[in-house]
N, C-alpha and C. Protein backbone atom coordinates (compact mmCIF):
# COMPACT_ATOMS: atom_id res chain seq x y z
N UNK A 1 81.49 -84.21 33.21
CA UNK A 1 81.46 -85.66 33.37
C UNK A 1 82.31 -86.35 32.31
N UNK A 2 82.76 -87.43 32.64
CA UNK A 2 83.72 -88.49 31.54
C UNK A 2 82.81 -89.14 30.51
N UNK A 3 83.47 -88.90 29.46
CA UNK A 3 82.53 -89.68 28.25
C UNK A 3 83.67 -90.90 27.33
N UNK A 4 83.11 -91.86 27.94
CA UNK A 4 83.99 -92.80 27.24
C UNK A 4 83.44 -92.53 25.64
N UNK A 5 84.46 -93.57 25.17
CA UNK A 5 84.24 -93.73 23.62
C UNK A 5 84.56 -95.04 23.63
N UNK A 6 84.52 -94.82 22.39
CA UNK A 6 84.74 -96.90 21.76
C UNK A 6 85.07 -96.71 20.16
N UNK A 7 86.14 -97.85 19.85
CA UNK A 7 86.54 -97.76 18.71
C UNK A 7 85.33 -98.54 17.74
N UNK A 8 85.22 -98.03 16.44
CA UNK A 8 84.43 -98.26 15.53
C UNK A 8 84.08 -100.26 15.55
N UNK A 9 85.32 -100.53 15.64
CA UNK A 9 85.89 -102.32 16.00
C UNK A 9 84.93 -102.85 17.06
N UNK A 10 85.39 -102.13 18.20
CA UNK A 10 84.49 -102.37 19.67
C UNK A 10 82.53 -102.54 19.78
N UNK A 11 82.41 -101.08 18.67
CA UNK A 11 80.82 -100.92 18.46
C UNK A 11 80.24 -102.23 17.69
N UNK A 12 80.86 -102.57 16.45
CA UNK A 12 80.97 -103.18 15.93
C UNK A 12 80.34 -105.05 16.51
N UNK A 13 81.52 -105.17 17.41
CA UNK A 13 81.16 -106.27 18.17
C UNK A 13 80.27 -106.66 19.40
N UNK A 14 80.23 -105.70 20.12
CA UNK A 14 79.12 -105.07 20.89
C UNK A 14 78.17 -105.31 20.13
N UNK A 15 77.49 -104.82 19.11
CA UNK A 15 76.34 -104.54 18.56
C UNK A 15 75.81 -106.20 17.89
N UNK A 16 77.63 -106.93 17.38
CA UNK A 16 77.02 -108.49 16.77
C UNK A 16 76.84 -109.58 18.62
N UNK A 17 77.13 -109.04 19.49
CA UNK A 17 76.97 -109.82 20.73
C UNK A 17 75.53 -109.71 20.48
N UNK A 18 75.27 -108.61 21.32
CA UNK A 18 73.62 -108.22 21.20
C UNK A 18 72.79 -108.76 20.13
N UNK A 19 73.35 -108.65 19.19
CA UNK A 19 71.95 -109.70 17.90
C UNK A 19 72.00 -110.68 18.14
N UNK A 20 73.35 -111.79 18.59
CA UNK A 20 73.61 -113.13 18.54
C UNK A 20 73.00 -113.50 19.84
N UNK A 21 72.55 -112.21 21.08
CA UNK A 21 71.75 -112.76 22.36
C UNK A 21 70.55 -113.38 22.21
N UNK A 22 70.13 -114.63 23.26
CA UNK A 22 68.57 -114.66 23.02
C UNK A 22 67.99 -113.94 23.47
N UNK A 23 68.20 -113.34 24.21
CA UNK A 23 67.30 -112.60 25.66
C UNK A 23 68.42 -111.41 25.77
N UNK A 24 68.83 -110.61 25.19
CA UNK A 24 69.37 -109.46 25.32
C UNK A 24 69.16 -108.48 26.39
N UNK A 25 69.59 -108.26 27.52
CA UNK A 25 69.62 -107.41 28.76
C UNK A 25 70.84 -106.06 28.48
N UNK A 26 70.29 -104.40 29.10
CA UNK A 26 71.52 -104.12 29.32
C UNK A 26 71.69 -103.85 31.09
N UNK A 27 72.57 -104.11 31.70
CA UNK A 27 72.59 -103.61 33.05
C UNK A 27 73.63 -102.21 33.08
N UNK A 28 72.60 -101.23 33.47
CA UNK A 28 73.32 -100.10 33.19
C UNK A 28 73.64 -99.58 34.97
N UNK A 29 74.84 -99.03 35.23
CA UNK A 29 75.57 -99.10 36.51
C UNK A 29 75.26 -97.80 36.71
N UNK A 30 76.51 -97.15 37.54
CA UNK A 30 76.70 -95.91 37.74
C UNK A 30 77.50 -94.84 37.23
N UNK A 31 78.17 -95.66 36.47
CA UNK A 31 78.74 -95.22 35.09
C UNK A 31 77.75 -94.02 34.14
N UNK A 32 76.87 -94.22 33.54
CA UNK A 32 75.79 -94.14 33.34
C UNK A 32 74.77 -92.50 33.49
N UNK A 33 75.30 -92.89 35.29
CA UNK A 33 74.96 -91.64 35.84
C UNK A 33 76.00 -90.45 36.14
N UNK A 34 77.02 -91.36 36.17
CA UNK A 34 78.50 -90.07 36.17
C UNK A 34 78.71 -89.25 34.95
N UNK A 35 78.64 -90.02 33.77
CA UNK A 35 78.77 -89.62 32.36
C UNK A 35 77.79 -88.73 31.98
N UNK A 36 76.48 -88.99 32.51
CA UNK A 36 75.23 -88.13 32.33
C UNK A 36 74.95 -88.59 30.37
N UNK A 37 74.61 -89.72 30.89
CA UNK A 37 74.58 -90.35 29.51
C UNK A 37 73.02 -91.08 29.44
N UNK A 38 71.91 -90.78 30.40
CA UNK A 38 70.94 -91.38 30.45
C UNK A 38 70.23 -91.28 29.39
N UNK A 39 70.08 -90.37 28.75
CA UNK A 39 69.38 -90.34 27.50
C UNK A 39 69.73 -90.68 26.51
N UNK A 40 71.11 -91.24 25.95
CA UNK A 40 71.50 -91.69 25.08
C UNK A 40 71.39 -93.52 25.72
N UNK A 41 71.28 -93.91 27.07
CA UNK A 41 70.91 -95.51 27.29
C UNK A 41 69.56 -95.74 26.70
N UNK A 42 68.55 -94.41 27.20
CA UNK A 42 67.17 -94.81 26.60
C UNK A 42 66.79 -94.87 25.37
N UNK A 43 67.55 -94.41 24.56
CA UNK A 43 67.96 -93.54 23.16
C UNK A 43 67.79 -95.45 22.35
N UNK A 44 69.26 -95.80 23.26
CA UNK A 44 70.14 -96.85 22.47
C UNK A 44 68.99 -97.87 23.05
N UNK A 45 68.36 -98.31 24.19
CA UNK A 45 67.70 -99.44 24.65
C UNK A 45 66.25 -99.38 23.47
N UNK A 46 65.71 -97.76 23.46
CA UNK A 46 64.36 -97.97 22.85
C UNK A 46 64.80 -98.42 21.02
N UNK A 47 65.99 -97.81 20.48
CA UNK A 47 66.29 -98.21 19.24
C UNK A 47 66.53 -100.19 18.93
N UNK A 48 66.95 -100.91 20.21
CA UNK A 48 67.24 -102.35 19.58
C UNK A 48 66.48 -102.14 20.68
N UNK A 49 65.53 -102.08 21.10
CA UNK A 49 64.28 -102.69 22.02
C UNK A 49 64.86 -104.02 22.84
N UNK A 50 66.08 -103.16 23.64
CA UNK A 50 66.73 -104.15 24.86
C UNK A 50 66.77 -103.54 26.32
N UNK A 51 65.11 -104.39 27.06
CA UNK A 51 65.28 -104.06 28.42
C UNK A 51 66.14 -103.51 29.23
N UNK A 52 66.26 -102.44 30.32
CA UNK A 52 67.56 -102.21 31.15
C UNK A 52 67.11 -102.72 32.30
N UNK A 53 67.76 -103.25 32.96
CA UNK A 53 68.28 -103.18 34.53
C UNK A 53 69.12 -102.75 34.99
N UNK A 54 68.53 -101.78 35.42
CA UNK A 54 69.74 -100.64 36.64
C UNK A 54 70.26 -101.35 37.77
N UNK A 55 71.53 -101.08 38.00
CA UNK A 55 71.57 -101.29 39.76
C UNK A 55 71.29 -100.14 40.25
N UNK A 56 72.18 -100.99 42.01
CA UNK A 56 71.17 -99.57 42.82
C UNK A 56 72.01 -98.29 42.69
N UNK A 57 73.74 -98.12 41.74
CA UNK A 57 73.93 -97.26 41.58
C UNK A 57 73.36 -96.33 40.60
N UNK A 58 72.59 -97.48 39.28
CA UNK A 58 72.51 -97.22 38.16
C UNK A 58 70.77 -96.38 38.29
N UNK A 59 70.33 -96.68 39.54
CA UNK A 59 68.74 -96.39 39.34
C UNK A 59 68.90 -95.01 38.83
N UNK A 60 67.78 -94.95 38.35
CA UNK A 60 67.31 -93.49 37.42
C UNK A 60 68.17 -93.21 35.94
N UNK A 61 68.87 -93.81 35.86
CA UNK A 61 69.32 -93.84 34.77
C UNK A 61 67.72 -94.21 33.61
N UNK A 62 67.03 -94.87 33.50
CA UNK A 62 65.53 -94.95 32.87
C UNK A 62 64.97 -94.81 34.15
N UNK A 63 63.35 -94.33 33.72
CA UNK A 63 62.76 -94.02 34.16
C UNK A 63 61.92 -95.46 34.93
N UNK A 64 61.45 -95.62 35.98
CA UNK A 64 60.48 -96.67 36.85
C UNK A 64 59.68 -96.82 36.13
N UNK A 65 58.75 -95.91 35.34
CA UNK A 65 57.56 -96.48 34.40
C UNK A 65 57.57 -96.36 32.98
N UNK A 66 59.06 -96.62 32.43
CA UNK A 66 59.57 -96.79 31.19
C UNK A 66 59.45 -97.83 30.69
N UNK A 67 58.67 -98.25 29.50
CA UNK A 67 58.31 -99.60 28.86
C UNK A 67 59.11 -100.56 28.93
N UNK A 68 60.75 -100.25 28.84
CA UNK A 68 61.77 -100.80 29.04
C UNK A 68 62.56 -101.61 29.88
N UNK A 69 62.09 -100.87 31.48
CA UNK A 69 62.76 -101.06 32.78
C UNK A 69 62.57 -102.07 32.99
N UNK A 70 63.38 -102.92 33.41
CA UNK A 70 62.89 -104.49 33.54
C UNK A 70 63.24 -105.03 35.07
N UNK A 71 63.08 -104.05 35.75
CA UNK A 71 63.13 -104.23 37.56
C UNK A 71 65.16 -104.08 37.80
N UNK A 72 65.49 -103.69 38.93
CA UNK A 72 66.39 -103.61 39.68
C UNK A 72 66.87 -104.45 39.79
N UNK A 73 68.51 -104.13 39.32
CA UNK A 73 69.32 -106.17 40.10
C UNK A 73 69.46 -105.25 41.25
């Protein structure tokens, strides 16, 4: 599977979006599931305690009765 990366710069700003959110969401796609990266979304959502919403490519990426899951777009 493809594993993106991101420059140190990118994480960086990413990470000051997310603090500067009020209501911080991540919507995690199908991306997600191609990369086989699900455990590092739950990893990263349970560490800054930011809800996911999957789409319907993204479902299973977290689990349905994961503290986290915050329903299906």
């Amino acid at each position: 599977p493809f594993k993106p990366a991101m420059s140190r710069s990118q994480a960086e700003k990413a990470l000051a979006m997310l603090n500067a959110a009020e209501k911080p969401v991540i919507v995690a796609g199908g991306g997600i599931i191609n990369a086989d990266a699900s455990d590092l979304l739950i990893e990263f959502a349970e560490v800054t305690g930011v809800p996911v919403i999957p789409t319907l490519m993204g479902w299973g990426a977290i689990p349905d009765d994961h503290r986290l899951m915050a329903g299906m777009c």
